[in-house]
Protein backbone atom coordinates (compact mmCIF):
# COMPACT_ATOMS: atom_id res chain seq x y z
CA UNK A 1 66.19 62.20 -49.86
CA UNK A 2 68.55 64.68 -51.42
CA UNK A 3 70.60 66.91 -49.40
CA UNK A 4 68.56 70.34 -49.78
CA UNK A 5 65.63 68.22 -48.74
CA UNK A 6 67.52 66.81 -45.75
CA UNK A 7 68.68 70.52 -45.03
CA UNK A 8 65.34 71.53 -45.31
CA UNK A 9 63.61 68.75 -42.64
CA UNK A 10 66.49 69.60 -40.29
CA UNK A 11 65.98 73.35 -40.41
CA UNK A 12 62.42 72.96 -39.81
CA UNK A 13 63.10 70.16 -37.01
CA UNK A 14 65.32 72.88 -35.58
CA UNK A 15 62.28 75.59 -35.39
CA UNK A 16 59.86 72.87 -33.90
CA UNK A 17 62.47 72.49 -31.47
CA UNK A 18 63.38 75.39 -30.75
CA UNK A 19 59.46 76.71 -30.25
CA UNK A 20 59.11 73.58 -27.46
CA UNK A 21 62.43 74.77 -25.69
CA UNK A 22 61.31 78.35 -25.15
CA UNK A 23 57.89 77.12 -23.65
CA UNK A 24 60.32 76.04 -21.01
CA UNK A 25 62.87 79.00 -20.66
CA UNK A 26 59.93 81.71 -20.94
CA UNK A 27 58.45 80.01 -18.15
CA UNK A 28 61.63 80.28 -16.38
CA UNK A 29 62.07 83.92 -17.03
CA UNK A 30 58.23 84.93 -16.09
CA UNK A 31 59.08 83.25 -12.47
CA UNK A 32 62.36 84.58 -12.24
CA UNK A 33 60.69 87.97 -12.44
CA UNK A 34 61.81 88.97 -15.73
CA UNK A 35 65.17 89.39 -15.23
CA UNK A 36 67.76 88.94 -18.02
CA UNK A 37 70.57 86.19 -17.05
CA UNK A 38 68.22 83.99 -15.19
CA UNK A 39 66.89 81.62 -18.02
CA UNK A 40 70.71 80.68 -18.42
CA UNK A 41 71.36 80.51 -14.82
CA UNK A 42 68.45 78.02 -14.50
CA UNK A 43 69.48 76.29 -17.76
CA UNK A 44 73.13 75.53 -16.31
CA UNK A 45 71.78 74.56 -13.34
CA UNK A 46 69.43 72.21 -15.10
CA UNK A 47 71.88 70.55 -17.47
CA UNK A 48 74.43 70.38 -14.66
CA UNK A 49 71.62 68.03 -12.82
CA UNK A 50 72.85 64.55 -13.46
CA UNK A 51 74.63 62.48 -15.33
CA UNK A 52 71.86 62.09 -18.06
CA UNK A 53 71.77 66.03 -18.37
CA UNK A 54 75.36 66.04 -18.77
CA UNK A 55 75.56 63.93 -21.24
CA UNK A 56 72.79 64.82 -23.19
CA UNK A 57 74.27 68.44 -23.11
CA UNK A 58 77.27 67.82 -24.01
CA UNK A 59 75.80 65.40 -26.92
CA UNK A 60 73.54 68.33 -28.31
CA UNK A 61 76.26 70.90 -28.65
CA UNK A 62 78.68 68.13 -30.06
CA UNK A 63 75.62 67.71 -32.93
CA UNK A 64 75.60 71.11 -33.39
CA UNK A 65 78.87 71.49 -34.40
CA UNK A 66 79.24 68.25 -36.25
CA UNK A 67 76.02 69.37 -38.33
CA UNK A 68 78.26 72.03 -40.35
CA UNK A 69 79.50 69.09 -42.01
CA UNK A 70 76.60 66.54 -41.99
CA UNK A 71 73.55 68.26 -41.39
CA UNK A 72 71.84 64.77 -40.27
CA UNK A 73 74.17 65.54 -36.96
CA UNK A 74 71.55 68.35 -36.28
CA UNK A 75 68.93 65.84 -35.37
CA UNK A 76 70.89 65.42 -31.87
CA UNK A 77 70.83 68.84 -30.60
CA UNK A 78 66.96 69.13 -31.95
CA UNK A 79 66.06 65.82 -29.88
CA UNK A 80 67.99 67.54 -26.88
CA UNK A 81 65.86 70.56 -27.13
CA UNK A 82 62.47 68.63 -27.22
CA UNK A 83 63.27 66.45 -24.06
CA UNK A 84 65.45 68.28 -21.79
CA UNK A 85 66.60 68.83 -19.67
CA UNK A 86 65.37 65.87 -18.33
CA UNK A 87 63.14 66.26 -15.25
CA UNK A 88 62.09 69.77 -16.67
CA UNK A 89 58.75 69.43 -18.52
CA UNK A 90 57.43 71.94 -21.26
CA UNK A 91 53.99 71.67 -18.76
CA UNK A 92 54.49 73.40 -15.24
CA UNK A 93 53.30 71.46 -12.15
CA UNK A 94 53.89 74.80 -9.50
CA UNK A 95 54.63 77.36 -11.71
CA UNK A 96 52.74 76.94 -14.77
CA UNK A 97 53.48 79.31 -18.07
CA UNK A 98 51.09 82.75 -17.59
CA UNK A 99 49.90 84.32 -21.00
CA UNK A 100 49.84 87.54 -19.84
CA UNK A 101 50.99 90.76 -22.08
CA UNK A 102 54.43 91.42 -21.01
CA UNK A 103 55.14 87.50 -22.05
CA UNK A 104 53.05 87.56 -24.75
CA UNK A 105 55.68 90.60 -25.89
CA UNK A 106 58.70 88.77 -24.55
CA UNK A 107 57.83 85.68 -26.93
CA UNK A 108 57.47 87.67 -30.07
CA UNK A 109 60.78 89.63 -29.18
CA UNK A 110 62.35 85.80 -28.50
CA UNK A 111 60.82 85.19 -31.91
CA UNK A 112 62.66 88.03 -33.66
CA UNK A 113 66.03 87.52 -31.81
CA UNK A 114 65.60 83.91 -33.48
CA UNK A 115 64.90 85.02 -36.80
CA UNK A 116 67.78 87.63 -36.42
CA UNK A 117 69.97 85.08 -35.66
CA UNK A 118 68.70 82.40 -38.57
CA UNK A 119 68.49 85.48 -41.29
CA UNK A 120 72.32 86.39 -40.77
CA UNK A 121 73.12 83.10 -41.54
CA UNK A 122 70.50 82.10 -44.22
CA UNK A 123 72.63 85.10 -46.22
CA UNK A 124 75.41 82.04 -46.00
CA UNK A 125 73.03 79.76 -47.61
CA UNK A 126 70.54 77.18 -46.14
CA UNK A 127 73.26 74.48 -44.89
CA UNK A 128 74.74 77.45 -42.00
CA UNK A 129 71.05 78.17 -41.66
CA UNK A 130 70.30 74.94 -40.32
CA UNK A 131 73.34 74.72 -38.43
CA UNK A 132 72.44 78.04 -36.72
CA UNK A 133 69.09 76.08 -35.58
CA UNK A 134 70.94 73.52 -34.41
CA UNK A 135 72.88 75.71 -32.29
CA UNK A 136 69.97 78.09 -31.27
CA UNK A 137 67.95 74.87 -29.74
CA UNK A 138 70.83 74.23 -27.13
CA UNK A 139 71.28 77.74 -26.74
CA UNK A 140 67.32 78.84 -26.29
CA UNK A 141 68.25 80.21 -22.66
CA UNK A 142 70.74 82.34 -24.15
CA UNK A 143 68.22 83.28 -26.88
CA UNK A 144 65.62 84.41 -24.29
CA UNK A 145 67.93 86.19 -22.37
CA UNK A 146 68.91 88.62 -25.31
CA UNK A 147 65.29 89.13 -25.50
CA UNK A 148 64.99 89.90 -21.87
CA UNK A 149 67.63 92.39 -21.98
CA UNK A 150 65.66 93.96 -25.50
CA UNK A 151 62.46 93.90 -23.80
CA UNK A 152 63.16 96.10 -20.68
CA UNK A 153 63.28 99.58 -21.77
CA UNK A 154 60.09 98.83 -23.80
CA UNK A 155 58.20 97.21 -20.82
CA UNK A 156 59.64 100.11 -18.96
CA UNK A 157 58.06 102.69 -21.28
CA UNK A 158 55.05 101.06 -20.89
CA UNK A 159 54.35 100.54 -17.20
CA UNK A 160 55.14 104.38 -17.13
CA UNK A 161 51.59 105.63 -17.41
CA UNK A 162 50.42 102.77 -14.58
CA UNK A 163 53.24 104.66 -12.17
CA UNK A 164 51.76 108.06 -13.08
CA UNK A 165 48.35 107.34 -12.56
CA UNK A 166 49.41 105.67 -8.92
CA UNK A 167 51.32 109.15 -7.84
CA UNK A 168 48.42 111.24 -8.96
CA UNK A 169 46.09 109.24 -7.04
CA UNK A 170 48.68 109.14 -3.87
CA UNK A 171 48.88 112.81 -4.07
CA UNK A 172 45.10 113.25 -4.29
CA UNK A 173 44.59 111.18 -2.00
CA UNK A 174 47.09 112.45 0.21
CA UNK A 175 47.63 108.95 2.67
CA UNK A 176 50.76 109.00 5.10
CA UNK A 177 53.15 106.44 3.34
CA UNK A 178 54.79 103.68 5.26
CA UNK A 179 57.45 101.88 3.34
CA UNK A 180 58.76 98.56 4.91
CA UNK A 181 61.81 96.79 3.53
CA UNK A 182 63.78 94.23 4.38
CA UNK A 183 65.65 90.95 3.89
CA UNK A 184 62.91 89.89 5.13
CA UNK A 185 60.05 90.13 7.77
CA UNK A 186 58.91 92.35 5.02
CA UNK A 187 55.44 90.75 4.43
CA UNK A 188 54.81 90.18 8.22
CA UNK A 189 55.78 93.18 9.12
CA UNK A 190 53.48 94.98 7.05
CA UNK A 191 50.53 92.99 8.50
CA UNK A 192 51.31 94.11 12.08
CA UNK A 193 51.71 97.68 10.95
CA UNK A 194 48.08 97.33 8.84
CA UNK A 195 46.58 95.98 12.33
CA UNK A 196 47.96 98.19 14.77
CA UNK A 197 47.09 101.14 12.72
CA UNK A 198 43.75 99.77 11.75
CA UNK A 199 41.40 101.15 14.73
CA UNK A 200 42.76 104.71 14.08
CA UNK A 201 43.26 104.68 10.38
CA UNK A 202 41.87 103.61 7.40
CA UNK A 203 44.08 101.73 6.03
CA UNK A 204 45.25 100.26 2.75
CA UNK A 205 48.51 97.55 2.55
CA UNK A 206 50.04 96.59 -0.61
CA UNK A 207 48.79 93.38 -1.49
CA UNK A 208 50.81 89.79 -1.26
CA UNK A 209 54.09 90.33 -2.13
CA UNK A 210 53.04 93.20 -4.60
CA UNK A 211 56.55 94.83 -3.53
CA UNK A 212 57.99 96.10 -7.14
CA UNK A 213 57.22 99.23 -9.39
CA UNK A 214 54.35 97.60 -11.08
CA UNK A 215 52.91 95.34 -8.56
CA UNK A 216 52.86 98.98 -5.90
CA UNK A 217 51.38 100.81 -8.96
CA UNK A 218 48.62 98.29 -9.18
CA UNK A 219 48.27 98.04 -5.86
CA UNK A 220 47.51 101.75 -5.42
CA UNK A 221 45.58 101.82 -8.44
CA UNK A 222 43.13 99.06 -7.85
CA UNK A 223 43.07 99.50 -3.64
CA UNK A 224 43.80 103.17 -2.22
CA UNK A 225 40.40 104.88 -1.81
CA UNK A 226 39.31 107.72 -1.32
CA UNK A 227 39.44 108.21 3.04
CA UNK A 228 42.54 106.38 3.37
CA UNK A 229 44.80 107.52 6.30
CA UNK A 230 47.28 105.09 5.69
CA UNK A 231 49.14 103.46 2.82
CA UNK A 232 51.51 100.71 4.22
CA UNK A 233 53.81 99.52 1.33
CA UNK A 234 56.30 96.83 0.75
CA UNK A 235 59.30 97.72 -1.15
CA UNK A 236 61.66 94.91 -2.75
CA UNK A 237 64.56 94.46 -4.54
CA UNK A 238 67.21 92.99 -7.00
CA UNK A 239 69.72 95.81 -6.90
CA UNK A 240 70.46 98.92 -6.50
CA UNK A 241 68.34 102.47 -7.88
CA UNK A 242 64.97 100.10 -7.66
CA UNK A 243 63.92 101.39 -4.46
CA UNK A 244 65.08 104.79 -5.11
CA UNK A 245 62.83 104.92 -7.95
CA UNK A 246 59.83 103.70 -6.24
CA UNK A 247 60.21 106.29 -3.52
CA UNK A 248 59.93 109.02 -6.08
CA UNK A 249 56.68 108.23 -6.42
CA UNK A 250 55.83 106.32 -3.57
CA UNK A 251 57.25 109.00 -1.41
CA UNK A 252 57.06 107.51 2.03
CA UNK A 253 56.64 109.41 5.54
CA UNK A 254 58.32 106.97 7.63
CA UNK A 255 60.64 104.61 6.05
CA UNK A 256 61.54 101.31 7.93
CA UNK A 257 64.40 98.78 7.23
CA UNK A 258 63.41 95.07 9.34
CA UNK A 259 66.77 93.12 8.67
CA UNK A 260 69.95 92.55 6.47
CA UNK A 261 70.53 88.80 5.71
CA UNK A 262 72.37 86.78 2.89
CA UNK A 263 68.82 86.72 0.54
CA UNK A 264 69.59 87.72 -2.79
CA UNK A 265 73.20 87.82 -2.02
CA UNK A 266 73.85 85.70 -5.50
CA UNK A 267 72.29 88.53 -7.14
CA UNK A 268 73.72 91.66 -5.26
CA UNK A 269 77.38 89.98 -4.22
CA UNK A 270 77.50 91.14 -0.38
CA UNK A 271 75.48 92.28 2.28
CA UNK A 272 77.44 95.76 2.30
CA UNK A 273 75.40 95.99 -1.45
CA UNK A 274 72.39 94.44 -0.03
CA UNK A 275 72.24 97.06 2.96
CA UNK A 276 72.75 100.39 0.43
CA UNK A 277 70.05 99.22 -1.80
CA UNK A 278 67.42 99.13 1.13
CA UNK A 279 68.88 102.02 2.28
CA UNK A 280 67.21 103.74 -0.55
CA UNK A 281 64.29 103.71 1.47
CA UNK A 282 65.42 106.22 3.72
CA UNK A 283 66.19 109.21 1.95
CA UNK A 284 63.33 111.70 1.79
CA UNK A 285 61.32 109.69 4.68
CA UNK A 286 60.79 112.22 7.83
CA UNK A 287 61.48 108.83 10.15
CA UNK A 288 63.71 105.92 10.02
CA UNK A 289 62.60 102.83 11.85
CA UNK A 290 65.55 100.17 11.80
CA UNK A 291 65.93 96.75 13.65
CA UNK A 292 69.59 97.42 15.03
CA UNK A 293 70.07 93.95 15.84
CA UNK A 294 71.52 93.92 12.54
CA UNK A 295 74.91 95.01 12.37
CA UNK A 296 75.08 96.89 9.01
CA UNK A 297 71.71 98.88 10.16
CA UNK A 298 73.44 99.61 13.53
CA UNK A 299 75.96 101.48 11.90
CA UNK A 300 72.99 103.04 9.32
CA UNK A 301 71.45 104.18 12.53
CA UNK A 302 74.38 106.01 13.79
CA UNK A 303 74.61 107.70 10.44
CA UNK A 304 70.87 108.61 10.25
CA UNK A 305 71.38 110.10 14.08
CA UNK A 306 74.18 112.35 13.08
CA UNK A 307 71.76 113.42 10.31
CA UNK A 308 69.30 114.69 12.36
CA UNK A 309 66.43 112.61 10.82
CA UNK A 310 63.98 111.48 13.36
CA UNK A 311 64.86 107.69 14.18
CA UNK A 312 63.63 104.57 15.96
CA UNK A 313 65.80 102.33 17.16
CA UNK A 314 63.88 98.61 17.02
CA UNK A 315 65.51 95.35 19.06
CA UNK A 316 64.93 92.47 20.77
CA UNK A 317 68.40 92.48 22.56
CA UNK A 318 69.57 96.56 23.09
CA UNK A 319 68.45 98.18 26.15
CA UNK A 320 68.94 101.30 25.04
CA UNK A 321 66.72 100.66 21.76
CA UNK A 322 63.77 103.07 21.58
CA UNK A 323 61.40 99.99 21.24
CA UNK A 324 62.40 96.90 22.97
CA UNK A 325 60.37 93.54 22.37
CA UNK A 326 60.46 89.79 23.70
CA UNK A 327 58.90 87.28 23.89
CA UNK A 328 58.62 84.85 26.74
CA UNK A 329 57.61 82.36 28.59
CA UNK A 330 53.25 83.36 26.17
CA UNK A 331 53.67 86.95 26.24
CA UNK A 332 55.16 89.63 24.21
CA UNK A 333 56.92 92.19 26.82
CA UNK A 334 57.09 95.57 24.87
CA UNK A 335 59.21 98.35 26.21
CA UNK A 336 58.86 102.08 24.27
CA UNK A 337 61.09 104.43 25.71
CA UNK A 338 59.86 107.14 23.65
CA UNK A 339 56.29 107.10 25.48
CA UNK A 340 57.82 105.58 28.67
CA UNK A 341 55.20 103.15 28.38
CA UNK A 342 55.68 99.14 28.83
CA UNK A 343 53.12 96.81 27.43
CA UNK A 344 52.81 92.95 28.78
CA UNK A 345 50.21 91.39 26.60
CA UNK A 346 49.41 87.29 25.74
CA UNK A 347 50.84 86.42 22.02
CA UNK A 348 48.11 84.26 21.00
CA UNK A 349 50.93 82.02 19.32
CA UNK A 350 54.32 83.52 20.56
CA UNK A 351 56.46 81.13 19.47
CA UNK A 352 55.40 82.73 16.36
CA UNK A 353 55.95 85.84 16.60
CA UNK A 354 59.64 87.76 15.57
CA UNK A 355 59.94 90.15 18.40
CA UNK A 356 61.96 92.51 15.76
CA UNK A 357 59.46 92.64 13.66
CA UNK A 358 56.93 93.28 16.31
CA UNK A 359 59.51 96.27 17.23
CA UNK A 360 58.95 97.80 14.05
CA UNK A 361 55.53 97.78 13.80
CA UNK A 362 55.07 99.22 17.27
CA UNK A 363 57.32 101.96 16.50
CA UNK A 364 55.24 103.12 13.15
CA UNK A 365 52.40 102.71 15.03
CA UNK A 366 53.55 104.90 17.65
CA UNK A 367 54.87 107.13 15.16
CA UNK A 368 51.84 107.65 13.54
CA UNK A 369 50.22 108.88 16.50
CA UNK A 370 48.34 105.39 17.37
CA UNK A 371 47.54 105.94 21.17
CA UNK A 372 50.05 103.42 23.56
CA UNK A 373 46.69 102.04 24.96
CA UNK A 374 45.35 101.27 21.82
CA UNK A 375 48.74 99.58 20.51
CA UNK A 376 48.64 97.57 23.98
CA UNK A 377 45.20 96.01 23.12
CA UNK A 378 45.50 94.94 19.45
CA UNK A 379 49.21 93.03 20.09
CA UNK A 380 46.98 90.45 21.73
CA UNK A 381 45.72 89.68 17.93
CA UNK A 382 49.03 89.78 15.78
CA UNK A 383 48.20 88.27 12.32
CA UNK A 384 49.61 85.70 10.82
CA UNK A 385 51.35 85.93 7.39
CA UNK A 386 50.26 82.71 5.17
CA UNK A 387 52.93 80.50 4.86
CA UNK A 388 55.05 81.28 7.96
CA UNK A 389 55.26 79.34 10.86
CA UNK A 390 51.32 78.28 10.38
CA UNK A 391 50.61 75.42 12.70
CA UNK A 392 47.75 73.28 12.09
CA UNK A 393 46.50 69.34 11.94
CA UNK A 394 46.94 66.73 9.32
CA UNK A 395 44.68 63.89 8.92
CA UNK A 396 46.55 61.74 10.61
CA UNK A 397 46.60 63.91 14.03
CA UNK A 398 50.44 64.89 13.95
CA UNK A 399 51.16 68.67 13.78
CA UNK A 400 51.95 70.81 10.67
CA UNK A 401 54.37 73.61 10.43
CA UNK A 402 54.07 75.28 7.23
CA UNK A 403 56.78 77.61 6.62
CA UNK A 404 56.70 77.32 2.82
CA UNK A 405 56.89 80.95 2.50
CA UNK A 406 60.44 81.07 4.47
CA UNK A 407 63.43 80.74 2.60
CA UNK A 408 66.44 82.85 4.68
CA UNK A 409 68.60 81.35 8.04
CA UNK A 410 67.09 83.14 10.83
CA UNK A 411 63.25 82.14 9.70
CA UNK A 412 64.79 78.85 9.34
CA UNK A 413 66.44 78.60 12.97
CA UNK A 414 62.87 80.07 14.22
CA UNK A 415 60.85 77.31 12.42
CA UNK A 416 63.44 74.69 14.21
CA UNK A 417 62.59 75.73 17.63
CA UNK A 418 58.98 75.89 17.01
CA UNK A 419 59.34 72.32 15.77
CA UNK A 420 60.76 71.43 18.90
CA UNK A 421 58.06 72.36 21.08
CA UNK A 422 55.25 70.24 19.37
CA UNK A 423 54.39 66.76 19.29
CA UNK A 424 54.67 64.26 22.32
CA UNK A 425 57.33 63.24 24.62
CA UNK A 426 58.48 60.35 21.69
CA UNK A 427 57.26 61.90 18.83
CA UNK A 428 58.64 61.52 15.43
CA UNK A 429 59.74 64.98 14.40
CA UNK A 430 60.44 64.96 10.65
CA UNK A 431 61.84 67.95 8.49
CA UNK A 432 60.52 68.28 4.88
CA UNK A 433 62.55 71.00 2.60
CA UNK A 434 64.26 71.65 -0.61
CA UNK A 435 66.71 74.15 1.52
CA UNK A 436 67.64 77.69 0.95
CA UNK A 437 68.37 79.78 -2.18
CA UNK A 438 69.75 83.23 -3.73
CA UNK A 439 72.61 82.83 -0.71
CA UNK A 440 75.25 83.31 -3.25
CA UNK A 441 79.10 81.88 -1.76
CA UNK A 442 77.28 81.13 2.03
CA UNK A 443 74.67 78.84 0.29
CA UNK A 444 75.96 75.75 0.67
CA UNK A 445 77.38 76.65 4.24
CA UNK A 446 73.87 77.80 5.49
CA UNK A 447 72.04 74.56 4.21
CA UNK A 448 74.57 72.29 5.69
CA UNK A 449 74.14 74.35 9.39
CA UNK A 450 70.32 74.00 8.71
CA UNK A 451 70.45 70.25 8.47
CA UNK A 452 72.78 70.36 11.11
CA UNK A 453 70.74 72.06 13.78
CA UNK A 454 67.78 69.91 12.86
CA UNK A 455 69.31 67.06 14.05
CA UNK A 456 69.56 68.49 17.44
CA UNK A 457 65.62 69.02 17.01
CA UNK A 458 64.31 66.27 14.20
CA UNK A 459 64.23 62.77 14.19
CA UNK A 460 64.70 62.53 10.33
CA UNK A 461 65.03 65.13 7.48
CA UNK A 462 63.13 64.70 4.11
CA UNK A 463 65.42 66.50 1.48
CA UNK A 464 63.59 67.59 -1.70
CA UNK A 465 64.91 68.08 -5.08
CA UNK A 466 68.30 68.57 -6.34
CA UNK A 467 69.63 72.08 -5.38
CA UNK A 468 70.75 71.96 -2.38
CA UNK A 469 70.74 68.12 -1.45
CA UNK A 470 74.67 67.88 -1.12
CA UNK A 471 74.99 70.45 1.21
CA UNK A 472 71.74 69.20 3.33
CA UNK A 473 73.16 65.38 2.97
CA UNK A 474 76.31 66.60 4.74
CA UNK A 475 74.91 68.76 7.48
CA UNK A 476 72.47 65.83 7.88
CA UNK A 477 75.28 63.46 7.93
CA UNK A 478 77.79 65.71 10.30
CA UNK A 479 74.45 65.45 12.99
CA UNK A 480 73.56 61.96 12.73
CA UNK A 481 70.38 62.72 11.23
CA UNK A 482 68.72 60.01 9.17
CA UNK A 483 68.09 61.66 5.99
CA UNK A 484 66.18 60.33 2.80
CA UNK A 485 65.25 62.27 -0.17
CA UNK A 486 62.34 62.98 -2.17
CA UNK A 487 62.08 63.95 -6.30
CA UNK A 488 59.32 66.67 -5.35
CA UNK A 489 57.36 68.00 -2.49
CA UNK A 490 53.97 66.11 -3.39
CA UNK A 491 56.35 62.91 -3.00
CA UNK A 492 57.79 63.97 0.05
CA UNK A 493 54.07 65.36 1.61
CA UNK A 494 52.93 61.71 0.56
CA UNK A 495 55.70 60.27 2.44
CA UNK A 496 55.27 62.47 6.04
CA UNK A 497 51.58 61.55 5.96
CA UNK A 498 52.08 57.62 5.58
CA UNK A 499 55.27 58.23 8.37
CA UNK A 500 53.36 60.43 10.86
CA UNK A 501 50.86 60.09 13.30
CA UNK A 502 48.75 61.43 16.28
CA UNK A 503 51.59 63.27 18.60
CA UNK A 504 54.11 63.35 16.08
CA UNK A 505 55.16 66.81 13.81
CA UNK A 506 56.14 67.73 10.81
CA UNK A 507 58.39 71.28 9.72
CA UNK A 508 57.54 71.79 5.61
CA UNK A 509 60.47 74.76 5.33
CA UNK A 510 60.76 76.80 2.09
CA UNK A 511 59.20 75.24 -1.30
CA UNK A 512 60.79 75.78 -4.69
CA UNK A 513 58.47 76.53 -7.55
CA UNK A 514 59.68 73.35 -10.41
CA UNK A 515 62.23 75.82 -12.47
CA UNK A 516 64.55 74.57 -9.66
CA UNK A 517 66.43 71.26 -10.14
């Protein structure tokens, strides 16, 4: 074979590879919610995995530079792209690829960003060509990324008609907004609200975690008919100006903030940044409902007082708070001070329920006008988000905690202590989890304290994965806590039903779609 022919193979090696490697990344970037930077995050974290990544990596981008001499040296990098990282396949097995529009549109833009960068140097001639291919199948992530950041005043532009449609039918509609955010206790929170509202209102909640611009404009789109009272909706976010858009539209009556915690603190840098963005939520509301067991909204309440805004103070500790909740000993005691009224009513699973959260709700239902009587009789029947704290039966007769959904310290320390109330006297208690992300600096910290306060609860911990299994090995090993480990969470469920029986009780806390090492 001659060398153009050689040149040629390689080049078009490079494009086959290249075409496999974004199956992965784009996959990566549709659960990662679209945001640029995070197909190269996950691509670091993914070569970083191992020794074999390592060395693979480092081989691939070695090939690619060695193939501006000896294009043959391509073939590494294009092998590289094919098969890793290692443990990463091009097929899904939780988080499968979605051919919906926007990635349908984030491919082709991937596509041009490739052909960009293979036109430039094709005017070099076909030799830096195919060294540009070489370089672009190690660097897909990269490649994606640059699309990302292309792609988002287009997909802006077009979810703009979806967002006017939603105000126009909020404002024919005319429903009294709730907005809930949070840290979390978002999603549970919102339940309560729906249900203590629901025998004086009709009443539509946001969906799942439908909790961005496009998921709320779909949510009042497809859901808010005509009648409703009540629109309770869940507002997320990466950063800040997100929630202060949605409220433009979304404009919300009573705002409410439920906590301030370390989630998303890799992506927003401290929770000083994490408190102004949810802060957003408060500015045109007519009340503020925050949990003031939280610092940082302690000091937001005192701010909202001197405003003259109409506020709720929501605790499970302050006296003083305007609704007080706890939870002992089967019941939920609730304390208003606004209506003077005290409610004592039997949590049908209290170990369950987070009085703060509880707090909140009471105090937009109470807000709203909901009579105290009718609040009283409906906290005997608190849902039950999916996916938190659930307790139920496995085959084998031991109990099941699933708090899959769960991925912060507090629902973490909750989940423990429910854990130790089940099972028998001798039971095996067994904790299955991949650990905690998005914690930014404290991450490692906060899965080393979870393993260690298992192992004042747990008789062994299951660790899945790769991402946090250091810091959940140490924590494990500062306890005394027999620890093994498990590739993925169908391994380690395999492994609790085989070790478990009748009596004994199993915590499955936070799951990791398979993006994550």
């Amino acid at each position: 074979m001659n060398s153009r022919a050689l040149e040629v193979v390689v080049l078009c090696a490079s494009l086959v590879a290249i075409g496999l490697a974004y199956l992965r990344w784009l996959r990566v970037a549709q659960r990662e919610h679209y945001l640029a930077g995070s197909t190269t995050k996950f691509a670091r974290r993914w070569w970083l995995a191992g020794a074999i990544n390592q060395v693979a990596f480092f081989a691939a981008v070695v090939g690619a530079v060695i193939s501006a001499w000896y294009a043959v040296a391509a073939f590494m990098p294009v092998l590289v792209a094919v098969m890793g990282p290692f443990g990463f396949g091009l097929r899904g097995r939780t988080s499968k690829l979605a051919w919906t529009g926007r990635l349908r549109r984030l491919a082709t833009t991937s596509a041009i960003v490739l052909a960009i960068v293979l036109g430039v140097a094709g005017i070099f001639g076909l030799h830096p060509a195919l060294t540009a291919g070489a370089m672009a199948a190690v660097a897909a992530p990269v490649l994606v990324d640059v699309a990302l950041a292309l792609a988002r005043p287009v997909e802006s532009r077009l979810l703009a008609p979806y967002v006017a449609k939603a105000s126009k039918r909020l404002t024919a509609v005319s429903p009294r907004v709730v907005a809930i955010t949070g840290s979390y206790g978002k999603t549970t929170t919102k339940g309560y609200v729906a249900h203590l509202v629901g025998a004086t209102f009709s009443v539509v909640a946001s969906p799942a975690s439908f909790n961005n611009t496009a998921g709320l404009a779909r949510a009042v789109n497809e859901h808010l008919g005509s009648g409703t009272g009540v629109f309770v909706a869940e507002m997320g976010t990466y950063g800040q100006g997100e929630i202060r858009d949605m409220c433009q539209w979304a404009r919300p009556e009573i705002a409410m903030i439920t906590a301030i915690g370390p989630v998303h603190l890799e992506r927003m840098g401290s929770l000083e940044r994490i408190a102004e963005a949810k802060a957003e939520i408060l500015a045109g509301a007519r009340v503020a409902i925050l949990n003031v067991d939280y610092p940082l909204l302690e000091e937001l309440a005192q701010k909202i007082e001197e405003s003259g805004k109409s506020l709720w103070r929501c605790s499970c500790r302050e006296p003083r708070a305007d609704v007080r909740v706890t939870v002992e000993e089967g019941k939920i005691h609730v304390l208003a001070n606004h209506l003077e009224a005290e409610m004592d009513v039997f949590a049908h699973a209290s170990p369950e329920v987070e009085p703060g959260n509880v707090a909140c709700a009471v105090a937009a239902a109470l807000s709203l006008g909901v009579p105290p009587e009718v609040v009283e009789a409906r906290l005997g029947a608190l849902p039950v988000a999916p996916h938190r704290r659930n307790i139920g039966r496995n085959g084998s007769g031991a109990w099941v905690i699933d708090d899959t959904y769960n991925a912060n310290p507090a629902g973490a320390a909750s989940a423990l202590a429910l854990l130790a109330t089940l099972g028998d006297k001798d039971a095996k208690r067994v904790v299955v989890t991949p650990g905690m992300v998005e914690l930014g600096v404290l991450q490692a910290r906060e899965n080393a304290n979870f393993a260690a306060r298992a192992g004042e609860v747990a008789s062994e911990l299951c660790v899945v994965g790769r991402t946090n299994a250091r810091a959940l090995l140490a924590g494990a090993r500062a306890a005394g806590l027999p620890a093994r480990r498990a590739r993925n969470r169908q391994l380690a469920v395999g492994w609790a039903a085989a070790e478990l029986g009748d009596g004994d009780a199993v915590l499955y806390e936070n799951d990791l779609p398979d993006h994550y090492p």
